[in-house]
C-alpha atoms as a PDB file:
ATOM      1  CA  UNK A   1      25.282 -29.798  29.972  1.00  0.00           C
ATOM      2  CA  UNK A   2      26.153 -31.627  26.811  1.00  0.00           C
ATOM      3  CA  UNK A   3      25.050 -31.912  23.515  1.00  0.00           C
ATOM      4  CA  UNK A   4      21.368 -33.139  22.932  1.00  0.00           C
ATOM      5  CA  UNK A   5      21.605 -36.964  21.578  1.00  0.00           C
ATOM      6  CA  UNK A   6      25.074 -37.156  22.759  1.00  0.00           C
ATOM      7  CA  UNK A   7      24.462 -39.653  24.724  1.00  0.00           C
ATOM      8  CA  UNK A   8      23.186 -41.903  21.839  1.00  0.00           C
ATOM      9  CA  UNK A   9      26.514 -41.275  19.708  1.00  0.00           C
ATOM     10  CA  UNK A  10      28.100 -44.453  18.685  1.00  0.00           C
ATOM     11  CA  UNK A  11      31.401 -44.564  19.943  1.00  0.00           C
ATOM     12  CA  UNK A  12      34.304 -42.880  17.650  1.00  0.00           C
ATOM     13  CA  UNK A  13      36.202 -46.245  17.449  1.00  0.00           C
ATOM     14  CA  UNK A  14      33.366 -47.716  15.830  1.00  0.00           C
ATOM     15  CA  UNK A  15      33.110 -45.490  13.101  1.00  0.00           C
ATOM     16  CA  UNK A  16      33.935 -46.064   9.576  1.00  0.00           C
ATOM     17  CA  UNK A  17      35.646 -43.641   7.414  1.00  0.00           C
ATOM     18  CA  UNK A  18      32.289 -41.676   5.945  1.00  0.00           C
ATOM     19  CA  UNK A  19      30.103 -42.011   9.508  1.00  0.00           C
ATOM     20  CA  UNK A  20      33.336 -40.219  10.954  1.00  0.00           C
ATOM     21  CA  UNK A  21      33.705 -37.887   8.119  1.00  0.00           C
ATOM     22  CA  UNK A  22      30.247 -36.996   8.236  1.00  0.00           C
ATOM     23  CA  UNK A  23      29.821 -36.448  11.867  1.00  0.00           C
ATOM     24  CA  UNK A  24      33.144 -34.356  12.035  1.00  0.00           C
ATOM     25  CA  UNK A  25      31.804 -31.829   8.827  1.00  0.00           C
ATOM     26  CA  UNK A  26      28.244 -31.744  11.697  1.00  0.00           C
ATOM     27  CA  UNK A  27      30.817 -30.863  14.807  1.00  0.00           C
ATOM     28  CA  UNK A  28      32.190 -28.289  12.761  1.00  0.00           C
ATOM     29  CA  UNK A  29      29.244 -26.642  11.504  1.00  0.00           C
ATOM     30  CA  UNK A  30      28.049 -26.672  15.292  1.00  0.00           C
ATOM     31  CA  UNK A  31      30.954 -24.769  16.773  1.00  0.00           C
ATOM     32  CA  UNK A  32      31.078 -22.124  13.481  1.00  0.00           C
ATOM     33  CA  UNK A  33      27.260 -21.186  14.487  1.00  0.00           C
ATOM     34  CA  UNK A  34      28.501 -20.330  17.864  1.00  0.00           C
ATOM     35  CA  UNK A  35      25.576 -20.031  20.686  1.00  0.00           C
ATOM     36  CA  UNK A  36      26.715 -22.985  22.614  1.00  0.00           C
ATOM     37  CA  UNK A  37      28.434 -22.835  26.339  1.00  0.00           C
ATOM     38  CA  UNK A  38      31.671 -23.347  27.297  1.00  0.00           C
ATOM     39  CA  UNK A  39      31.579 -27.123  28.416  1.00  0.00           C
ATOM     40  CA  UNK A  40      29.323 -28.127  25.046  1.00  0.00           C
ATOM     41  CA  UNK A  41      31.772 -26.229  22.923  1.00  0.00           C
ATOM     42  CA  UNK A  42      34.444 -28.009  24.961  1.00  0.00           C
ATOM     43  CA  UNK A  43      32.371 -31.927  24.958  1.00  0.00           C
ATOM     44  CA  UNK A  44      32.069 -30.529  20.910  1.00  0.00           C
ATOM     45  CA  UNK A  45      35.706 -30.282  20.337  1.00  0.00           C
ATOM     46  CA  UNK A  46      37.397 -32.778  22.200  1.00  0.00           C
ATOM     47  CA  UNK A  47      34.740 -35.240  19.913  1.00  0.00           C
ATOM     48  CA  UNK A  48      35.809 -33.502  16.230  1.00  0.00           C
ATOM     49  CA  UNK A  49      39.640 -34.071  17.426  1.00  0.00           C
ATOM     50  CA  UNK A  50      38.211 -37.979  18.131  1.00  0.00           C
ATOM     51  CA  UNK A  51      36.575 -38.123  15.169  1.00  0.00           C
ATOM     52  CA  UNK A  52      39.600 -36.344  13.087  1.00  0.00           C
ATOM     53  CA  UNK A  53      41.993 -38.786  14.672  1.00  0.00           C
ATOM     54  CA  UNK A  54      39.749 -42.081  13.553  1.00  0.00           C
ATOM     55  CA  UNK A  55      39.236 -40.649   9.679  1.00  0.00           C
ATOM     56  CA  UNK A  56      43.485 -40.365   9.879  1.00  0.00           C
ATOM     57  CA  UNK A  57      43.302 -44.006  10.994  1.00  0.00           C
ATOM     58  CA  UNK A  58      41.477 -45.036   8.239  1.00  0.00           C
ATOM     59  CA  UNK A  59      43.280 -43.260   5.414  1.00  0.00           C
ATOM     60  CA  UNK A  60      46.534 -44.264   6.787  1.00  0.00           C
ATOM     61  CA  UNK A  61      45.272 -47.947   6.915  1.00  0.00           C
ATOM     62  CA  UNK A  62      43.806 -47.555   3.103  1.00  0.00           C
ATOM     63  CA  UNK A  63      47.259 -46.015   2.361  1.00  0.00           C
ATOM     64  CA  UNK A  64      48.972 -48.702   3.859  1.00  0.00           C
ATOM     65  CA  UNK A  65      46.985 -51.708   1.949  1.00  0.00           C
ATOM     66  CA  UNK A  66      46.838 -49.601  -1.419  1.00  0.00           C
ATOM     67  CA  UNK A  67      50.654 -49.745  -0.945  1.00  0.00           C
ATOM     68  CA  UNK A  68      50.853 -52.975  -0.142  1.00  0.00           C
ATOM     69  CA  UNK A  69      48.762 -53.884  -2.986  1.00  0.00           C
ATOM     70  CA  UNK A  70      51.266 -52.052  -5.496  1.00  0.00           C
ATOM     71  CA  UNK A  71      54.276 -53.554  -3.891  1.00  0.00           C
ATOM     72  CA  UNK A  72      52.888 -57.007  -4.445  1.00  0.00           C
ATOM     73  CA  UNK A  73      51.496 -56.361  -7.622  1.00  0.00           C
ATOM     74  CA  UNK A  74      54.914 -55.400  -8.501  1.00  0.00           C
ATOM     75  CA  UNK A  75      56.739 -58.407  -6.865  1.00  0.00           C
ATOM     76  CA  UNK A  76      54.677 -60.553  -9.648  1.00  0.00           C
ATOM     77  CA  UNK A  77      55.924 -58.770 -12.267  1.00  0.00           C
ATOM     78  CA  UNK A  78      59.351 -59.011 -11.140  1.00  0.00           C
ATOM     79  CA  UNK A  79      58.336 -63.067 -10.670  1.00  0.00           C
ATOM     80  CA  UNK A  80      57.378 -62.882 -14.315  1.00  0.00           C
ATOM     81  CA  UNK A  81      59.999 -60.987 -15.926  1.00  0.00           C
ATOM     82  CA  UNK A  82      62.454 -63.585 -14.195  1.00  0.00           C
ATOM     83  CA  UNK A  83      60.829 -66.665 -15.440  1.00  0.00           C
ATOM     84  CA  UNK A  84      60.912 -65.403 -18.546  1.00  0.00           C
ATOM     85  CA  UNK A  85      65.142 -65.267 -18.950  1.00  0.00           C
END
C-alpha cells in the first residue's frame, strides 16, 4: 500500500530547493504522527532521504556559484588594483 497521492508526486529530481524543502518538513511530520504500516513508513522514508539528498544538491550548487561569484568578483579587483601601478 503506499501513500495516498503518491502516485501524483512529481519526481524528486524535478524539484527545486523550497518544493523539496517543503515536501521533506510534510514526510517528516507524517512519520512523527506514527499510524502508518511498515511498507508506507518504508515508501515514506526512502522519499525524505530523496528529497534530503536533492535540497543538499541545491545548496551545494548555490554554494558553489555564490563562491564563484566572490572569487570573480575578487579577480576584478585584483585586475583593478594592477592597472592602477
Amino acid at each position: 500500500m503506499t501513500e495516498p497521492g503518491a502516485d501524483h508526486r512529481v519526481p524528486v529530481a524535478e524539484l527545486d530547493y523550497e518544493q523539496a524543502r517543503d515536501e521533506l518538513t510534510e514526510v517528516v511530520a507524517t512519520l512523527e504522527r506514527g499510524g502508518l504500516g511498515l511498507d508506507e513508513s518504508l515508501a515514506l522514508w526512502e522519499r525524505g532521504e530523496a528529497l534530503a539528498q536533492r535540497c543538499t544538491a541545491h545548496l551545494e550548487g548555490a554554494r558553489g556559484r555564490i563562491e564563484a561569484a566572490l572569487n570573480s568578483d575578487g579577480d576584478d579587483d585584483n585586475d583593478e588594483d594592477e592597472d592602477e601601478d
